[in-house]
C-alpha atoms as a PDB file:
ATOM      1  CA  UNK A   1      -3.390  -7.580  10.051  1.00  0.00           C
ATOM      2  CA  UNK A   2      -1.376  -5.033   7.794  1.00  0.00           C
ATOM      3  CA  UNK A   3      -2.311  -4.870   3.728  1.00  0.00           C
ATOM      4  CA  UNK A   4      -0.005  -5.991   1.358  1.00  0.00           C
ATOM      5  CA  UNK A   5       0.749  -4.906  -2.358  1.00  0.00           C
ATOM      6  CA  UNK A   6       0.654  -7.497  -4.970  1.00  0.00           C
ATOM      7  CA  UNK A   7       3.824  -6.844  -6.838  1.00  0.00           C
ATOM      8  CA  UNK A   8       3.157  -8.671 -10.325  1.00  0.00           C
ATOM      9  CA  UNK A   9      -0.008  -5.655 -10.680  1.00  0.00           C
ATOM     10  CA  UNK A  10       1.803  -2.944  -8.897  1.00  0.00           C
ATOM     11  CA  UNK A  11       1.908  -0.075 -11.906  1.00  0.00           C
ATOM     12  CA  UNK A  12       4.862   1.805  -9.595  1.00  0.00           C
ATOM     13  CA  UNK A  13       3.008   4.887 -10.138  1.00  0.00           C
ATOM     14  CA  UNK A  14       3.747   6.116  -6.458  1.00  0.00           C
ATOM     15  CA  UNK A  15       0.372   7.173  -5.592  1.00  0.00           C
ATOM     16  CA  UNK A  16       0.031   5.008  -2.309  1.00  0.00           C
ATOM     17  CA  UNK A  17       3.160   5.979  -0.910  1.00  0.00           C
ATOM     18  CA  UNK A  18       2.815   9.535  -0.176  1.00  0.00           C
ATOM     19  CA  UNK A  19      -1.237   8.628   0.734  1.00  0.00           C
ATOM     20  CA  UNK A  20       0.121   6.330   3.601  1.00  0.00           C
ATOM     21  CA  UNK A  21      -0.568   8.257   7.188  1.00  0.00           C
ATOM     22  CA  UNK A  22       2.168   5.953   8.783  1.00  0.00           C
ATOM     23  CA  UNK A  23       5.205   5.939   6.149  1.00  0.00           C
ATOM     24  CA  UNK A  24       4.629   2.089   5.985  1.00  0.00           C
ATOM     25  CA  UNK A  25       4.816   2.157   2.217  1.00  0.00           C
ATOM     26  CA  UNK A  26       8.205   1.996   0.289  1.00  0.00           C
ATOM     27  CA  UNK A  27      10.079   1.084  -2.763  1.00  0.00           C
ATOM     28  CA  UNK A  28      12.084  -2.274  -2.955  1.00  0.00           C
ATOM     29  CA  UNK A  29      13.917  -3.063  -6.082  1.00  0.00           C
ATOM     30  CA  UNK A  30      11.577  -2.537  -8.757  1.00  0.00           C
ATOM     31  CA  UNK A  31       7.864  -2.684  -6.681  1.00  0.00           C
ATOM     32  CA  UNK A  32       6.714  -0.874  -3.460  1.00  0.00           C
ATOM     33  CA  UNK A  33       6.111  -2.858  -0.736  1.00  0.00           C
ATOM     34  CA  UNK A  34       4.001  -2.313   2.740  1.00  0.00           C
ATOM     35  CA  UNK A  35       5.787  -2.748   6.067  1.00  0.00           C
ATOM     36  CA  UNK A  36       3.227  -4.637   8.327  1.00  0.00           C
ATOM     37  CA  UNK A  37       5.259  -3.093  11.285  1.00  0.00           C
ATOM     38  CA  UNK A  38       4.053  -0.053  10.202  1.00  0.00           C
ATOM     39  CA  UNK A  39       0.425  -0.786   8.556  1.00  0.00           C
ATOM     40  CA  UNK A  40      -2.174   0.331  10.907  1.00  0.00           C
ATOM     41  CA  UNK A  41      -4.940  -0.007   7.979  1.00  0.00           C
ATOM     42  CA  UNK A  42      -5.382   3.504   8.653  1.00  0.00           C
ATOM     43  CA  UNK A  43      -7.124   3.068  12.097  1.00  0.00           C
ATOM     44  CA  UNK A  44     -10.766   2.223  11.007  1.00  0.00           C
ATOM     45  CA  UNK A  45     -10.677   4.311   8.670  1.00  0.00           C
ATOM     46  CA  UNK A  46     -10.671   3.738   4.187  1.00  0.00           C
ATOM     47  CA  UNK A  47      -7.439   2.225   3.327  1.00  0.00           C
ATOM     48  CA  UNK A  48      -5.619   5.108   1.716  1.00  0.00           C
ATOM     49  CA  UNK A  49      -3.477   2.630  -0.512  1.00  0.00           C
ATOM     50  CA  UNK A  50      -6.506   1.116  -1.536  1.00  0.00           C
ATOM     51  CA  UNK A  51      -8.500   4.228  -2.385  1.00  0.00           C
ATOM     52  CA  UNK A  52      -5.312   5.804  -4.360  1.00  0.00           C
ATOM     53  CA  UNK A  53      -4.198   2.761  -6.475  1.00  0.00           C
ATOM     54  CA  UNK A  54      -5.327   3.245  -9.663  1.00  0.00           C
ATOM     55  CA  UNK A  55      -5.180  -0.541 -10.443  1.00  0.00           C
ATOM     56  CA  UNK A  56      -7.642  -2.527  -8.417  1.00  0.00           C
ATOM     57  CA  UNK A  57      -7.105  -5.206  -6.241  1.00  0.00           C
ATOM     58  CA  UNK A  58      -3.008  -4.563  -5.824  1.00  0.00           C
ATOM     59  CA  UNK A  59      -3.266  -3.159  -2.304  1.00  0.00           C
ATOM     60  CA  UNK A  60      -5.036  -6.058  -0.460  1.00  0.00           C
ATOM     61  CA  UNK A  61      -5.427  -7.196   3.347  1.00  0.00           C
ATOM     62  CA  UNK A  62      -2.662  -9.986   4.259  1.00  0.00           C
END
């Protein structure tokens, strides 16, 4: 199961898209979304969208 960003608390700051390992995260229209295809949830590892996001609770599990 890939995470997903919340759009209505997304800040667009950008900081989750450069901290994604797999270039799953990207900007559509006016929020950044998370390709699931692409969303390993960083292999066992912390959730680098989750640990950069400086507003909690936008990157979430789907």
């Amino acid at each position: 199961m890939a995470y997903k960003i919340i759009a209505s608390q997304c800040s667009v700051c950008g900081a989750c898209e450069f901290e994604c390992p797999n270039a799953a995260i990207r900007m559509k229209g006016e929020t950044y979304i998370i390709e699931a295809a692409k969303c390993t949830e960083c292999d066992g590892d912390a959730p680098r969208c989750v640990e950069s996001c400086p507003v909690e609770n936008t990157c979430v599990k789907a």
